[in-house]
PDB file of N, CA and C in Angstrom:
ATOM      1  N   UNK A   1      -8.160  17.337   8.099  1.00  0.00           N
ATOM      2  CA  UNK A   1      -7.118  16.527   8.686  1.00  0.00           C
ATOM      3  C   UNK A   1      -7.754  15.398   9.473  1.00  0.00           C
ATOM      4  N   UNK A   2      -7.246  14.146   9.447  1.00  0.00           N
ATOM      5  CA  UNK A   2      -7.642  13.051   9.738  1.00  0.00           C
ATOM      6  C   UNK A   2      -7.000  13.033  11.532  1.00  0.00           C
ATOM      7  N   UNK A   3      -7.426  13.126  12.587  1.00  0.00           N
ATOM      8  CA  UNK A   3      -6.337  13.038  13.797  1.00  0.00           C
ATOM      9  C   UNK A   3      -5.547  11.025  13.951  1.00  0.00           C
ATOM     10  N   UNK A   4      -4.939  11.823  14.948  1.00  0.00           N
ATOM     11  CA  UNK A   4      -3.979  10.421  15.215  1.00  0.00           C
ATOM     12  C   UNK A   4      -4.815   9.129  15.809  1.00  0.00           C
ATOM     13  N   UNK A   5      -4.175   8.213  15.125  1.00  0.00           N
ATOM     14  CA  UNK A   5      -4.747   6.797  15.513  1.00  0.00           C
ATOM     15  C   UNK A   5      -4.193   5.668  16.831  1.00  0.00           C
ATOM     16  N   UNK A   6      -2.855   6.319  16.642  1.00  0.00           N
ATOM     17  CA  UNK A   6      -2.181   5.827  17.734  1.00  0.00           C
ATOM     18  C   UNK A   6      -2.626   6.195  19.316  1.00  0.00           C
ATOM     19  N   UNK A   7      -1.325   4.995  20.158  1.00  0.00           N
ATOM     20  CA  UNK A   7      -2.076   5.221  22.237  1.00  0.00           C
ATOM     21  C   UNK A   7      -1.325   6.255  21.891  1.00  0.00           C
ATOM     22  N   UNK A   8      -1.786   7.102  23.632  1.00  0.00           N
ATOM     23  CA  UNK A   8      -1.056   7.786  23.840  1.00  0.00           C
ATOM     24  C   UNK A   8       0.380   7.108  24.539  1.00  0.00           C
ATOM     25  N   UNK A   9       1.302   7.999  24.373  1.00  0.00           N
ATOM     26  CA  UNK A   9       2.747   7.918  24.918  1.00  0.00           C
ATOM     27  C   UNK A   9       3.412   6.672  23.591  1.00  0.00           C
ATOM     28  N   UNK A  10       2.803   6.116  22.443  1.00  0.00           N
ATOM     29  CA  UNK A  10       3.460   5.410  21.452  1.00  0.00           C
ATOM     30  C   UNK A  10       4.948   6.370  20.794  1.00  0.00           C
ATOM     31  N   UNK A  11       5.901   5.620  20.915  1.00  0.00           N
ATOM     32  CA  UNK A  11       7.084   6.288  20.598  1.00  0.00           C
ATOM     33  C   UNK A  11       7.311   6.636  18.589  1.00  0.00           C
ATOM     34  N   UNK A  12       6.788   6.102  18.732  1.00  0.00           N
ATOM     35  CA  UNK A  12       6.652   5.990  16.602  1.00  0.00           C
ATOM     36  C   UNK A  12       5.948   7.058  16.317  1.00  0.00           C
ATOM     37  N   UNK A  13       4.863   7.155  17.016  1.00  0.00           N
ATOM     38  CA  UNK A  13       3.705   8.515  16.457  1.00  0.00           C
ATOM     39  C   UNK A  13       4.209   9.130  15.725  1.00  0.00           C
ATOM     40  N   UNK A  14       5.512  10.156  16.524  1.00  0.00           N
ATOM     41  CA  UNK A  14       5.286  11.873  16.149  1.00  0.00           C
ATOM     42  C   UNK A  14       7.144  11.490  15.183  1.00  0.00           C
ATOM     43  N   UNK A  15       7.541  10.529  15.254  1.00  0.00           N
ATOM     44  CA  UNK A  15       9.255  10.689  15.073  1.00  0.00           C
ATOM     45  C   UNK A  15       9.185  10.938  13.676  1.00  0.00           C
ATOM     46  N   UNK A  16       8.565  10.828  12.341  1.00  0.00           N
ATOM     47  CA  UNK A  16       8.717  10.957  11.562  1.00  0.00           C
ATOM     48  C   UNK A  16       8.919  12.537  11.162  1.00  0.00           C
ATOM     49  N   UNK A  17       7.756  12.831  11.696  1.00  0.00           N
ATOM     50  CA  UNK A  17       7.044  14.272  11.675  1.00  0.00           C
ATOM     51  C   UNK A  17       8.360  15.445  12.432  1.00  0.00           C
ATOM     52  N   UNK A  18       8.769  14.528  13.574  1.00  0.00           N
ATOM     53  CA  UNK A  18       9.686  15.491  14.412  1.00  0.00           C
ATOM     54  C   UNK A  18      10.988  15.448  13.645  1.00  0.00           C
ATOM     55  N   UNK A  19      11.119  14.543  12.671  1.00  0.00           N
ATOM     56  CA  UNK A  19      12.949  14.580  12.635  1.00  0.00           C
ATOM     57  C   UNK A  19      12.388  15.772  10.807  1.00  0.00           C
ATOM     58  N   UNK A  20      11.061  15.551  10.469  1.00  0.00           N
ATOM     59  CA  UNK A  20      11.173  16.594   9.461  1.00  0.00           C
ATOM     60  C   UNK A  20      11.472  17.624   9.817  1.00  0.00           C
ATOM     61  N   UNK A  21      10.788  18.065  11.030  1.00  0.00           N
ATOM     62  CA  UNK A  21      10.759  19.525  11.106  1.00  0.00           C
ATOM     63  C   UNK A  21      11.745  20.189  12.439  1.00  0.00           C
ATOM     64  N   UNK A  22      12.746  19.198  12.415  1.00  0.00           N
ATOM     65  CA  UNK A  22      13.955  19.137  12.592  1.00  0.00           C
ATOM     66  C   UNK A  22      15.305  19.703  12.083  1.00  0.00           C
ATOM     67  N   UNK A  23      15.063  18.879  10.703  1.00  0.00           N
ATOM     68  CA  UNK A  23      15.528  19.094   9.681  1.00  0.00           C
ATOM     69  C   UNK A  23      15.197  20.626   9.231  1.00  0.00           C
ATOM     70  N   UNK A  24      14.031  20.843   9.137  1.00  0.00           N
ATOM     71  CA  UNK A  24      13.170  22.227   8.216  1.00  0.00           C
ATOM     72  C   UNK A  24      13.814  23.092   9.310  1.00  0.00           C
ATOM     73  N   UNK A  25      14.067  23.258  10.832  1.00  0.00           N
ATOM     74  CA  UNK A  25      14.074  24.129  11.632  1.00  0.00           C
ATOM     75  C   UNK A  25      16.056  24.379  11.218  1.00  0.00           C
ATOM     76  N   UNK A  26      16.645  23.518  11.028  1.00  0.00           N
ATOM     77  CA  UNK A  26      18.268  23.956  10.917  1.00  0.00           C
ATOM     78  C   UNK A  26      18.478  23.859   9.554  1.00  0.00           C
ATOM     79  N   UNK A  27      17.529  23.301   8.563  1.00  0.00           N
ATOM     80  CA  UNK A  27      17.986  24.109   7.638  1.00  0.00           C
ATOM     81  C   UNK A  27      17.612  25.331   6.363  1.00  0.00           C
ATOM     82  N   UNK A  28      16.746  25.419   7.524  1.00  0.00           N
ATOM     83  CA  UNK A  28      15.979  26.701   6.781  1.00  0.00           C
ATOM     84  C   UNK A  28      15.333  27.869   7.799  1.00  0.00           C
ATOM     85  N   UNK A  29      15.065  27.724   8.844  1.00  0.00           N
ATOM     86  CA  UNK A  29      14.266  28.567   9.996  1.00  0.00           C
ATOM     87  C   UNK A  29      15.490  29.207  10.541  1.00  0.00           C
ATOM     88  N   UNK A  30      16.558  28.637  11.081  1.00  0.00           N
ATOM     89  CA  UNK A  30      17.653  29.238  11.792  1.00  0.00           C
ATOM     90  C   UNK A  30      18.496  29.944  10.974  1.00  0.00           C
ATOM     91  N   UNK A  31      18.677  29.207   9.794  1.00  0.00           N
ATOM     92  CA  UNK A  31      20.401  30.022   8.646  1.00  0.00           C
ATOM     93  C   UNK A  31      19.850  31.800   9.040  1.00  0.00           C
ATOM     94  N   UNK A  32      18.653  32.348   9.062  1.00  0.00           N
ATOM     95  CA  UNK A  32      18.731  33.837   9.019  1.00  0.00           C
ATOM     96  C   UNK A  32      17.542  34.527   9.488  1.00  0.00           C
ATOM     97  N   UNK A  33      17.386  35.835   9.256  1.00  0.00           N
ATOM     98  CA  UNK A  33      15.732  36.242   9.837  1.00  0.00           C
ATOM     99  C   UNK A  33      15.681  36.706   8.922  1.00  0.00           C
ATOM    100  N   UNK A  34      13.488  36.383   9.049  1.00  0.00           N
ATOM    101  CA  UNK A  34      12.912  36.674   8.193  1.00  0.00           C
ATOM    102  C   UNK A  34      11.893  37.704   7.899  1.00  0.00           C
ATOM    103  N   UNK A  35      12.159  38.769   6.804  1.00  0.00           N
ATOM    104  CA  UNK A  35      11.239  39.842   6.834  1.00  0.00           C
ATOM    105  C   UNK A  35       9.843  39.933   6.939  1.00  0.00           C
ATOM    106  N   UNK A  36       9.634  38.663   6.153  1.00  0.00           N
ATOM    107  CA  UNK A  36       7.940  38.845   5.791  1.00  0.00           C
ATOM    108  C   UNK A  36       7.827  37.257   6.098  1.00  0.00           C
ATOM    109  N   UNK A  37       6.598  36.808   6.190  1.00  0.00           N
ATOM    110  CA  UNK A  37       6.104  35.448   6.282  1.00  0.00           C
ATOM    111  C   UNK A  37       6.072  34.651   4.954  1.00  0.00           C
ATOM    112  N   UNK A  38       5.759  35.783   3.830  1.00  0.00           N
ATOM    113  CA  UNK A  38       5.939  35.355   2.673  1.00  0.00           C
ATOM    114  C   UNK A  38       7.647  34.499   2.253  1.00  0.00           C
ATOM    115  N   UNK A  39       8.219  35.255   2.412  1.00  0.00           N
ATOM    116  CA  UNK A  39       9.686  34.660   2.088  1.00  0.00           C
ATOM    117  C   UNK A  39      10.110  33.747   2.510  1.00  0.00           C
ATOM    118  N   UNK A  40       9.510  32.905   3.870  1.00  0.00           N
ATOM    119  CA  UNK A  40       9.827  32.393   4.862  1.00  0.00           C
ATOM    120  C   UNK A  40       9.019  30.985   4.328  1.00  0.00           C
ATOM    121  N   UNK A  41       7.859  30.796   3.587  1.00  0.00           N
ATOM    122  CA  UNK A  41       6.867  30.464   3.134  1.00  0.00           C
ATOM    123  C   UNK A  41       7.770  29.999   1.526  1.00  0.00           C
ATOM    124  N   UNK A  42       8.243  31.029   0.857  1.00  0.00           N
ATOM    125  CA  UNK A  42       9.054  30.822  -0.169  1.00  0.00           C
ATOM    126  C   UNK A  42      10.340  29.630   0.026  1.00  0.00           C
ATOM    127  N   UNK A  43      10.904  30.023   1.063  1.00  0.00           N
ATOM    128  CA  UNK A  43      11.961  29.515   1.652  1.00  0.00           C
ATOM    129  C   UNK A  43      11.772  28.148   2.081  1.00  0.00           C
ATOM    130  N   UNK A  44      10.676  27.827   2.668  1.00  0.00           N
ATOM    131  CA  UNK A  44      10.247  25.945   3.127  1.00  0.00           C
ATOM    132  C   UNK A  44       9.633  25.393   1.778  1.00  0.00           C
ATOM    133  N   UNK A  45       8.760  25.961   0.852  1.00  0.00           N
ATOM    134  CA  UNK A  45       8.816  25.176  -0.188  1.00  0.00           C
ATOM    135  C   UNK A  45       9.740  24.970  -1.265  1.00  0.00           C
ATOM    136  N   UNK A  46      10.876  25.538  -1.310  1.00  0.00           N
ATOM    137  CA  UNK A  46      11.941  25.674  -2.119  1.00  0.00           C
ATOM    138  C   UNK A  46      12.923  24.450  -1.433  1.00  0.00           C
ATOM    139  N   UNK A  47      12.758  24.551  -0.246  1.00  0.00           N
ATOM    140  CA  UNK A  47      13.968  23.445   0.407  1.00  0.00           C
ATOM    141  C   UNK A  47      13.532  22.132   0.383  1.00  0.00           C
ATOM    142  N   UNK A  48      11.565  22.184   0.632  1.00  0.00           N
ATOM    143  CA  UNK A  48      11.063  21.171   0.108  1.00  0.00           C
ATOM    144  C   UNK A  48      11.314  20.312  -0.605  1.00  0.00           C
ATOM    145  N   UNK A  49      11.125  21.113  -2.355  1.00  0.00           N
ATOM    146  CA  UNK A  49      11.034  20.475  -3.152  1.00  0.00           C
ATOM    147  C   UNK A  49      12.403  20.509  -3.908  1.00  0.00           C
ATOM    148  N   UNK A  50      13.284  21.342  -3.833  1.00  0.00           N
ATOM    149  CA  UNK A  50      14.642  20.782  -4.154  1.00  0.00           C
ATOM    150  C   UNK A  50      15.479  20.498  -3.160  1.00  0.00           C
ATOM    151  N   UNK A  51      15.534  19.914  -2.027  1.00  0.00           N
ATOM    152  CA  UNK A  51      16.206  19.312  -1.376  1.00  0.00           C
ATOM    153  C   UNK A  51      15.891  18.324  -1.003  1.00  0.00           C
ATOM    154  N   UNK A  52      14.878  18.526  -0.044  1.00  0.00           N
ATOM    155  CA  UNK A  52      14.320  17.285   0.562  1.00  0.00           C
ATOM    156  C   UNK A  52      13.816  16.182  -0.062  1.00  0.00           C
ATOM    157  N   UNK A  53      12.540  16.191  -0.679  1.00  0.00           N
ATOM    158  CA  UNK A  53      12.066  15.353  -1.561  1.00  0.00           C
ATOM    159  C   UNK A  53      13.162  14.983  -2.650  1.00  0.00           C
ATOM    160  N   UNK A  54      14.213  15.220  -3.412  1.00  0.00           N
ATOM    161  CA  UNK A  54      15.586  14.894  -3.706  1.00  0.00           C
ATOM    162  C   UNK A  54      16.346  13.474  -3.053  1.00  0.00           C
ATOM    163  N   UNK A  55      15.847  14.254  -1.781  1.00  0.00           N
ATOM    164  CA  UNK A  55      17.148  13.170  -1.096  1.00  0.00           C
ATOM    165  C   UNK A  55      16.337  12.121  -0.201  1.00  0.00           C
ATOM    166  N   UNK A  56      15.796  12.511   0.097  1.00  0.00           N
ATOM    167  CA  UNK A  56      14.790  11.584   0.821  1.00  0.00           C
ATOM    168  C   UNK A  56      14.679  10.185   0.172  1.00  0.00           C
ATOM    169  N   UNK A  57      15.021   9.539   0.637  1.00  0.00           N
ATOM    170  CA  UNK A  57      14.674   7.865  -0.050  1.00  0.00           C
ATOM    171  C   UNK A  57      13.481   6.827   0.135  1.00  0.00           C
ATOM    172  N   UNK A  58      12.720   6.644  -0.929  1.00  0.00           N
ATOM    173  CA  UNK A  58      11.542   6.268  -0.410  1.00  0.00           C
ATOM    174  C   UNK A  58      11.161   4.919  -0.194  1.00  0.00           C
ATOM    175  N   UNK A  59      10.204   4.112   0.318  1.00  0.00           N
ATOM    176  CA  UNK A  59      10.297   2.463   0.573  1.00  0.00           C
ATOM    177  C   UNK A  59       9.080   2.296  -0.981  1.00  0.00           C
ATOM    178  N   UNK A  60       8.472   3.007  -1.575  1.00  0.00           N
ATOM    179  CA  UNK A  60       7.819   2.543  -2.609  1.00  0.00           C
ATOM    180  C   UNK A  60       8.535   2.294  -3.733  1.00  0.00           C
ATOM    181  N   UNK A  61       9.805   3.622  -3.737  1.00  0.00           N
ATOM    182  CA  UNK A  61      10.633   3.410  -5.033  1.00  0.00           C
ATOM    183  C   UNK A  61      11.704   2.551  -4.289  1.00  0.00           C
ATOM    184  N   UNK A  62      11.457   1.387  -3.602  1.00  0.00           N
ATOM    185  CA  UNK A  62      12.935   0.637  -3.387  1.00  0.00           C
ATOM    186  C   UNK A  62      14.232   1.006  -2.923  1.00  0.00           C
ATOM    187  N   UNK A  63      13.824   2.066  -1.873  1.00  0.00           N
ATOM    188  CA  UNK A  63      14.682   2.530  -0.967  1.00  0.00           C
ATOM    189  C   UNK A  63      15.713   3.533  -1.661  1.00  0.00           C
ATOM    190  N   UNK A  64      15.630   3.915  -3.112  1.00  0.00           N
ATOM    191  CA  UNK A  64      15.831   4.871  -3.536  1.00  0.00           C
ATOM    192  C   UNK A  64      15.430   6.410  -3.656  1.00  0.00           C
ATOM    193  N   UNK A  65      16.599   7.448  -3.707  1.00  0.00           N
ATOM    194  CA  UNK A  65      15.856   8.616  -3.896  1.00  0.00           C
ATOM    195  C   UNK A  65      15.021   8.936  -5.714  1.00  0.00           C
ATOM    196  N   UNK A  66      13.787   9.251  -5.240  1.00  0.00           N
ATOM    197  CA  UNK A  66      13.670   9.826  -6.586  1.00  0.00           C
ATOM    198  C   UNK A  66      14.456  10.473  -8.081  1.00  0.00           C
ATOM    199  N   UNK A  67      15.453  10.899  -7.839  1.00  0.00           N
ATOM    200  CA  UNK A  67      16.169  11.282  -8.610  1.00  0.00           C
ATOM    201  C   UNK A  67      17.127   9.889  -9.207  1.00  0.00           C
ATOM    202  N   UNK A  68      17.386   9.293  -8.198  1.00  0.00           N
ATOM    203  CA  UNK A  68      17.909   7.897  -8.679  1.00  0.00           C
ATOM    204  C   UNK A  68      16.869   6.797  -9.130  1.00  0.00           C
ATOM    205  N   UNK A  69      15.877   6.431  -9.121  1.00  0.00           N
ATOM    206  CA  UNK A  69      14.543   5.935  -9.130  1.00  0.00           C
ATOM    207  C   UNK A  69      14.578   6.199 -10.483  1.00  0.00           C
ATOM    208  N   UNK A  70      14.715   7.400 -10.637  1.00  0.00           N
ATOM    209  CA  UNK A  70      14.197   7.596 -12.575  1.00  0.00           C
ATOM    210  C   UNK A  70      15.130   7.793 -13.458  1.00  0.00           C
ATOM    211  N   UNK A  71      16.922   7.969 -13.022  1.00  0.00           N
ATOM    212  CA  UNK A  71      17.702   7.387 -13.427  1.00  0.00           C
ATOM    213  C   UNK A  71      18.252   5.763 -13.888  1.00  0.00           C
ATOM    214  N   UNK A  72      17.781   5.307 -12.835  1.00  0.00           N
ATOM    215  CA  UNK A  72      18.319   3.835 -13.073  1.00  0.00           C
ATOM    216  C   UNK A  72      16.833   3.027 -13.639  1.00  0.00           C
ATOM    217  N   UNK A  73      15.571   3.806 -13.731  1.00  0.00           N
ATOM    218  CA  UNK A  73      14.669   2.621 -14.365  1.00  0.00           C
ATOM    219  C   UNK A  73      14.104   3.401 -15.890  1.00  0.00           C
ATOM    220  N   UNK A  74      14.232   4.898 -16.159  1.00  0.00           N
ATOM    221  CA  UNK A  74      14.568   5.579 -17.447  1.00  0.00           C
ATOM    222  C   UNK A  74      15.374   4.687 -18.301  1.00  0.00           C
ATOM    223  N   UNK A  75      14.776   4.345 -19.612  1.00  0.00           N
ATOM    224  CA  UNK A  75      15.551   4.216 -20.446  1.00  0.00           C
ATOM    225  C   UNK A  75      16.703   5.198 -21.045  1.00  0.00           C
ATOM    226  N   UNK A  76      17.993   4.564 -21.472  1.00  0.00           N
ATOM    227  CA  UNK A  76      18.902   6.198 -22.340  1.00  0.00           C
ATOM    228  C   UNK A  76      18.169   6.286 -23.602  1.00  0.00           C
ATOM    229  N   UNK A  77      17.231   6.310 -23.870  1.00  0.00           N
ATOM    230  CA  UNK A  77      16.803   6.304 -25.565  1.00  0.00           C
ATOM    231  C   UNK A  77      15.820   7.481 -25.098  1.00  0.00           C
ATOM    232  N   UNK A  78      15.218   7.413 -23.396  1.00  0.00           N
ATOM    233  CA  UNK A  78      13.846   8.483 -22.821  1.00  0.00           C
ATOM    234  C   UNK A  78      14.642   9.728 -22.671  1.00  0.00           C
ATOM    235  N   UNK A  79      15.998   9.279 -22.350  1.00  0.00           N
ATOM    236  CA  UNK A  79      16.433  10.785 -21.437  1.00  0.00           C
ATOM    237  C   UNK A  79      16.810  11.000 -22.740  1.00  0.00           C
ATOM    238  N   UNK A  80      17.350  10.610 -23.699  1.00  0.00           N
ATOM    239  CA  UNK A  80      18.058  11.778 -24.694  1.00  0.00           C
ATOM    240  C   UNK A  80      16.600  13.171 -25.272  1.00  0.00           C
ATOM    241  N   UNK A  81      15.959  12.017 -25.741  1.00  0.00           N
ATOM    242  CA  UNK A  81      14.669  12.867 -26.450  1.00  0.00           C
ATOM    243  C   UNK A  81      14.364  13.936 -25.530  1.00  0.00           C
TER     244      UNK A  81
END
């Protein structure tokens, strides 16, 4: 891990990071308890990668979510095949 580059007390630093695991804490840490660490482990990469990364809109793909990104620049001749 590379540490932080930023001053201290910069308000930008951590906000990205905090509103993820924000997000990760209500919608996946709180809904219930968890037996094992494993499931819990199951449970953040599952919300990960079908939710989040889903919806998340990115500034490389043009402020689109991925799922729309490869809808609207997919040809219909790619998606049928």
């Amino acid at each position: 891990m590379i540490g932080s580059t930023g001053r201290v007390g910069a308000a930008g630093e951590n906000a990205a990071v905090e509103s993820f695991f924000a997000l990760l804490q209500k919608n996946v840490l709180d809904r219930r308890a968890w037996a094992t660490r494993q499931e819990v482990r199951i449970a953040i990469v599952t919300w990960i990668e079908r939710t989040y990364h889903r919806r998340l809109r990115q500034r490389r793909l043009a402020r689109l979510t991925p799922i729309e990104y490869e809808t609207t620049m997919t040809p219909p001749a790619a998606l049928a095949a």
